[in-house]
C-alpha atoms as a PDB file:
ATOM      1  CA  UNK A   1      49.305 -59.876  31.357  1.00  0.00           C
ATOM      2  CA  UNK A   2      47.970 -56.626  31.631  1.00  0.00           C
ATOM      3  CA  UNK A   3      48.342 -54.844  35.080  1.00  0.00           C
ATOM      4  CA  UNK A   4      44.931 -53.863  36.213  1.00  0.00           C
ATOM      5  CA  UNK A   5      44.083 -51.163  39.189  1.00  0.00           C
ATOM      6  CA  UNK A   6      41.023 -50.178  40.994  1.00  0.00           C
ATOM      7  CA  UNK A   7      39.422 -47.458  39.183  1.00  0.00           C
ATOM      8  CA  UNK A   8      39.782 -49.314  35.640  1.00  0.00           C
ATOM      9  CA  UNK A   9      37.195 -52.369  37.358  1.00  0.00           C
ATOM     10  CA  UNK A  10      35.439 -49.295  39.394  1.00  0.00           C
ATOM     11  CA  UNK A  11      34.833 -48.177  35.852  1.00  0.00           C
ATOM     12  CA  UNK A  12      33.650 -51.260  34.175  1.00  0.00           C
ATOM     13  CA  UNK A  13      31.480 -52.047  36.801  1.00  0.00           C
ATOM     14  CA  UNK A  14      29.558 -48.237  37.152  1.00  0.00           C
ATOM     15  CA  UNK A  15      27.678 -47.222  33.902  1.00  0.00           C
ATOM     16  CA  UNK A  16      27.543 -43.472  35.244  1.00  0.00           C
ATOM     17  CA  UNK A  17      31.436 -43.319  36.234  1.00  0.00           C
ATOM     18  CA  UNK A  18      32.781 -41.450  33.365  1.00  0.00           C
ATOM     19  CA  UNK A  19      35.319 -43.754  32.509  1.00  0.00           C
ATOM     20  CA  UNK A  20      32.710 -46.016  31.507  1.00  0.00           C
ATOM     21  CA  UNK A  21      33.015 -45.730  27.764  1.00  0.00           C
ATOM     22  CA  UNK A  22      37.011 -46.291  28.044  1.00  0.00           C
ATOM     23  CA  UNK A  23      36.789 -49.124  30.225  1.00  0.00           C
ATOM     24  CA  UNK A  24      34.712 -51.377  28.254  1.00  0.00           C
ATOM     25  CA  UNK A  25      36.688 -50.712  25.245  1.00  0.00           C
ATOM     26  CA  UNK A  26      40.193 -51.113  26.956  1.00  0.00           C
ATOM     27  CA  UNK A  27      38.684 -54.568  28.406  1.00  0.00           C
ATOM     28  CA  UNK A  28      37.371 -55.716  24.948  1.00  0.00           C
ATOM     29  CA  UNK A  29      41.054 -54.361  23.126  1.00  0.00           C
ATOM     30  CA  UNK A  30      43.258 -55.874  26.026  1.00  0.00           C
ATOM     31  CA  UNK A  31      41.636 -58.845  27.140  1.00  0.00           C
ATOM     32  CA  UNK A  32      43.295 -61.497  24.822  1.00  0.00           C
ATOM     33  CA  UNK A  33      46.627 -60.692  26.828  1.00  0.00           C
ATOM     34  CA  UNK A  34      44.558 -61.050  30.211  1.00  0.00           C
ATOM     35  CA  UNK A  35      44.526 -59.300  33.272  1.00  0.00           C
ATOM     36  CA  UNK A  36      45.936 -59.681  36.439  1.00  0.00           C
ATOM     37  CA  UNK A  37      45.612 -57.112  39.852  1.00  0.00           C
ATOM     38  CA  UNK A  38      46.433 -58.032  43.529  1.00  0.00           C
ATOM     39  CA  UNK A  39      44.280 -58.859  46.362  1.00  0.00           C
ATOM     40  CA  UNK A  40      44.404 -55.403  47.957  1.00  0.00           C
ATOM     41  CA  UNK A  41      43.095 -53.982  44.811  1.00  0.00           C
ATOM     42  CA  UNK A  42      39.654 -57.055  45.243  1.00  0.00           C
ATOM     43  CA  UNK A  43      39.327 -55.396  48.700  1.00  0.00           C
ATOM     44  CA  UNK A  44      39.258 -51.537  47.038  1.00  0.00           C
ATOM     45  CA  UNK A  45      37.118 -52.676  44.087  1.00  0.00           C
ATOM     46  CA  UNK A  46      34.257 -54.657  46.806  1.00  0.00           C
ATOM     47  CA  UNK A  47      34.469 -51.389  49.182  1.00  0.00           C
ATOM     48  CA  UNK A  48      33.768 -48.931  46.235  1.00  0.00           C
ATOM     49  CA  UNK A  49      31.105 -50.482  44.039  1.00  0.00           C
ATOM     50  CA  UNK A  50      29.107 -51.738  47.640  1.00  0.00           C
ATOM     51  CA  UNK A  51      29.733 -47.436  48.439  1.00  0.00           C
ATOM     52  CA  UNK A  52      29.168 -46.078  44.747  1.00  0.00           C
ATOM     53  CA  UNK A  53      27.078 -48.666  43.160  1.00  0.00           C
ATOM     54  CA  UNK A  54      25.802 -51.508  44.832  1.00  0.00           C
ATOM     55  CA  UNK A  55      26.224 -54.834  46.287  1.00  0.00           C
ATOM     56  CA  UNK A  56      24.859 -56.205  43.284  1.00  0.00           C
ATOM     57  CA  UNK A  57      27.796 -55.019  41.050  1.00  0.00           C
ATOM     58  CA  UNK A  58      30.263 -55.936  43.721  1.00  0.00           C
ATOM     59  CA  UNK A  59      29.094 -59.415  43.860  1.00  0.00           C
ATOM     60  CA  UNK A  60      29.283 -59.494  39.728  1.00  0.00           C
ATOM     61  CA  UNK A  61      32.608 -58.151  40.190  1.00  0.00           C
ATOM     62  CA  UNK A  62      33.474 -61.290  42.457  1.00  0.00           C
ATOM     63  CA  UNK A  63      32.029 -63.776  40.511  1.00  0.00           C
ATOM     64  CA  UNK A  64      33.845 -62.879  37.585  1.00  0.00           C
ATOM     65  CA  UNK A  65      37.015 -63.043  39.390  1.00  0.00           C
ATOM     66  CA  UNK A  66      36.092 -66.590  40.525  1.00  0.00           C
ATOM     67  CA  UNK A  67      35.629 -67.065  36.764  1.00  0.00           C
ATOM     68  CA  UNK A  68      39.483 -65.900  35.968  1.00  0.00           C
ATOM     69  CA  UNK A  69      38.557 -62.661  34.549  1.00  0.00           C
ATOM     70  CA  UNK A  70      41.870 -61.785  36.319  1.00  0.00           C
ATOM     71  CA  UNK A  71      44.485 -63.630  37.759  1.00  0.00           C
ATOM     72  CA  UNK A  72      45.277 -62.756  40.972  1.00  0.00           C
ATOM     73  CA  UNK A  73      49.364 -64.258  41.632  1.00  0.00           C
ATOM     74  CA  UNK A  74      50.428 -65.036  45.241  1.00  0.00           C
ATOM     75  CA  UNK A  75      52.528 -61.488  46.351  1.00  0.00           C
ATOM     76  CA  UNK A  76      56.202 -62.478  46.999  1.00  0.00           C
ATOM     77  CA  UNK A  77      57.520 -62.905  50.400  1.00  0.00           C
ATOM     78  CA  UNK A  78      59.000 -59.692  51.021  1.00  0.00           C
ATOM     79  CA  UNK A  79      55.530 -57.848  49.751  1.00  0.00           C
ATOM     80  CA  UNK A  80      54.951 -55.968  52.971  1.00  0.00           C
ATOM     81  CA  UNK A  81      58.483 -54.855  53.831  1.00  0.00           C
ATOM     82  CA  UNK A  82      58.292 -53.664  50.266  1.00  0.00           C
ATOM     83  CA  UNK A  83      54.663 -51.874  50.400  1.00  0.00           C
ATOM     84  CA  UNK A  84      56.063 -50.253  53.977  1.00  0.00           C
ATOM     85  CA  UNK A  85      59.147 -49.003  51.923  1.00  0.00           C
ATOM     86  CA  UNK A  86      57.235 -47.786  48.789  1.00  0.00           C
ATOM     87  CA  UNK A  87      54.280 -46.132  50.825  1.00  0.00           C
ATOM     88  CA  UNK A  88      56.780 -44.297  52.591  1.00  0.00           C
ATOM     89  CA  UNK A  89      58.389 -43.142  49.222  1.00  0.00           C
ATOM     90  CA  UNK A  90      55.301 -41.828  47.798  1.00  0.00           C
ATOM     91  CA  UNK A  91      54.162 -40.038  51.452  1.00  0.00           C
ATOM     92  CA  UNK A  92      53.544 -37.124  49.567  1.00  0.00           C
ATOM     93  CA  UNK A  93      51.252 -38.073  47.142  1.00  0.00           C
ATOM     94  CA  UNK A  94      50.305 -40.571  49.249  1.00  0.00           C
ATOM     95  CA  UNK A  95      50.575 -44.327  48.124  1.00  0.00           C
ATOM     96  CA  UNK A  96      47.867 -46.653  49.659  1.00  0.00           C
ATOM     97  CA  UNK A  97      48.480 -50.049  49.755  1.00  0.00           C
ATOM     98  CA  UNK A  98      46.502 -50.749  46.755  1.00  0.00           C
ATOM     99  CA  UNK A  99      48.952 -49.119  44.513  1.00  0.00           C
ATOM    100  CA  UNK A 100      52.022 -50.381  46.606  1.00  0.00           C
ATOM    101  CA  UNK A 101      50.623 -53.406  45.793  1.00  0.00           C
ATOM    102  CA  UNK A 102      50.470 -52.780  41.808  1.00  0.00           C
ATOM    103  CA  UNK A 103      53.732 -51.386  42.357  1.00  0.00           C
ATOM    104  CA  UNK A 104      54.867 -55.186  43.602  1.00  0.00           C
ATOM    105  CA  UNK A 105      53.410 -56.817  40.869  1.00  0.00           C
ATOM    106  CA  UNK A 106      54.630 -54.801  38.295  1.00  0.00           C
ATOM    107  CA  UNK A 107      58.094 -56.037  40.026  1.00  0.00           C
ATOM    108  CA  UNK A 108      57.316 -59.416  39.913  1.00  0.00           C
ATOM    109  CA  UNK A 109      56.210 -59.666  36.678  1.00  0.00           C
ATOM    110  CA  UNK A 110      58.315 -57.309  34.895  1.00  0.00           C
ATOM    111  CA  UNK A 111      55.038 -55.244  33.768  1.00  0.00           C
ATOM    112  CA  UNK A 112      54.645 -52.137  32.981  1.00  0.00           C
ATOM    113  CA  UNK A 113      51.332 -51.835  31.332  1.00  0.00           C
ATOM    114  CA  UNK A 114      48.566 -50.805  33.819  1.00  0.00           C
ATOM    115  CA  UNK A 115      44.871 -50.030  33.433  1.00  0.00           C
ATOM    116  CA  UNK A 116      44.184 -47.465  35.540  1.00  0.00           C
ATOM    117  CA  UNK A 117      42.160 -44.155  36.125  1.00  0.00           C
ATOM    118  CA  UNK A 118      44.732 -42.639  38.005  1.00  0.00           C
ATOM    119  CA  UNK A 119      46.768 -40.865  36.029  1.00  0.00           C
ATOM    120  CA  UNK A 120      48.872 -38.620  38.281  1.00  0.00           C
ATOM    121  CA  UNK A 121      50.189 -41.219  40.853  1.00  0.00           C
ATOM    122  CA  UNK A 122      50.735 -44.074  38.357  1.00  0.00           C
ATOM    123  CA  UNK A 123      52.819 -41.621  36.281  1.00  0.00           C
ATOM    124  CA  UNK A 124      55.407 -40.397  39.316  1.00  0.00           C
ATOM    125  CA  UNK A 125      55.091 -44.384  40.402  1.00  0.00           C
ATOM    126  CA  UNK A 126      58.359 -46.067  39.634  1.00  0.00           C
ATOM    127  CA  UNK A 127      58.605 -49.598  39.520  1.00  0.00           C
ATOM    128  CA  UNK A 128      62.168 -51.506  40.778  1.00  0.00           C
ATOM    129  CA  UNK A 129      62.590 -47.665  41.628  1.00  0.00           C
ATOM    130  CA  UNK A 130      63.297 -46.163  38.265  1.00  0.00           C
ATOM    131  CA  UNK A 131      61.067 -47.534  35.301  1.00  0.00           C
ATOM    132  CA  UNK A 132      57.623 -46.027  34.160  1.00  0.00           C
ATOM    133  CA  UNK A 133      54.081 -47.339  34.406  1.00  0.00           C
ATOM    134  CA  UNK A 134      52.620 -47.100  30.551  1.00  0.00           C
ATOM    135  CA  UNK A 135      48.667 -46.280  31.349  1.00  0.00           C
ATOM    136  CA  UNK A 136      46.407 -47.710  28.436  1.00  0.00           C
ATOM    137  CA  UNK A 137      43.571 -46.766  29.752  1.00  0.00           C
ATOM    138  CA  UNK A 138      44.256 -43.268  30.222  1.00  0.00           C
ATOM    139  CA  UNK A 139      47.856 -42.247  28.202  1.00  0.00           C
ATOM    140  CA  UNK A 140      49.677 -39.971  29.804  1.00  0.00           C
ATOM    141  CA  UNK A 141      49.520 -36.437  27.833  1.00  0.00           C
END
C-alpha cells in the first residue's frame, strides 16, 4: 500500500490546484497497490477542500473513503507518545500531526512510498529515525 498525504487528495480533489494533472495520473498508475493515509490526514483533507474548494468536494472526498478508496489502519498504541516525540524532532521545520502521523504509518507498515505534495519536509522526514520517504508524486530532484 501506497502511503498517501494531504496535499496528494487536496490535489485530486481541486481541478485548479496545480498538482492536478499529477495527481490523477499518480492515482490511476498507483492505485492497483492501494492507498492507505491516517485519520489526522481525513481531518486535514475535510478542513482544506471545505476552505479551498467546497463542501461539495469534501463530502466526495468522504464518500469515497467510505467506499475504501483508502484504507485507513487503526494507529498503534504508542501513536501519540510517538507523534509528541517526532513533532518535537522536526520543531524546526515544523511537523504537524498530520505528517507525524504518516511518519507512524510508514513505521507500522514498513512503507516508504508516499504521495505527497510536500516535497521539502517529506524528504528531511525519517522514518524509524533513519530511512527515507520515496515521493512518487513529486521525486525528489
Amino acid at each position: 500500500m501506497i502511503l498517501t498525504d494531504s496535499g496528494f487528495w487536496i490535489a485530486l480533489g481541486n481541478r485548479r490546484d496545480r498538482h492536478h494533472r499529477a495527481a490523477r495520473e499518480a492515482a490511476k498508475r498507483w492505485s492497483g497497490e492501494g492507498f492507505v493515509t491516517t485519520w489526522p490526514v481525513l481531518t486535514e483533507v475535510c478542513h482544506l477542500l471545505v476552505a479551498r474548494v467546497g463542501v461539495h468536494q469534501a463530502l466526495d472526498f468522504m464518500d469515497a473513503v467510505a467506499q475504501g478508496a483508502v484504507d485507513v489502519p487503526e494507529p498503534p498504541e504508542d501513536a501519540l507518545t510517538r507523534a509528541s516525540y517526532l513533532m518535537r524532532r522536526y520543531r524546526e521545520l515544523p511537523m504537524d500531526l498530520a505528517d507525524a502521523s504518516l511518519v507512524i504509518l510508514a513505521e507500522q507498515l514498513e512503507e516508504s512510498r508516499i504521495l505527497s505534495t510536500d516535497r521539502r519536509d517529506f524528504s528531511g522526514y525519517r522514518w524509524k529515525n533513519t530511512r527515507p520517504f520515496v515521493n512518487l508524486l513529486l521525486p525528489y530532484d
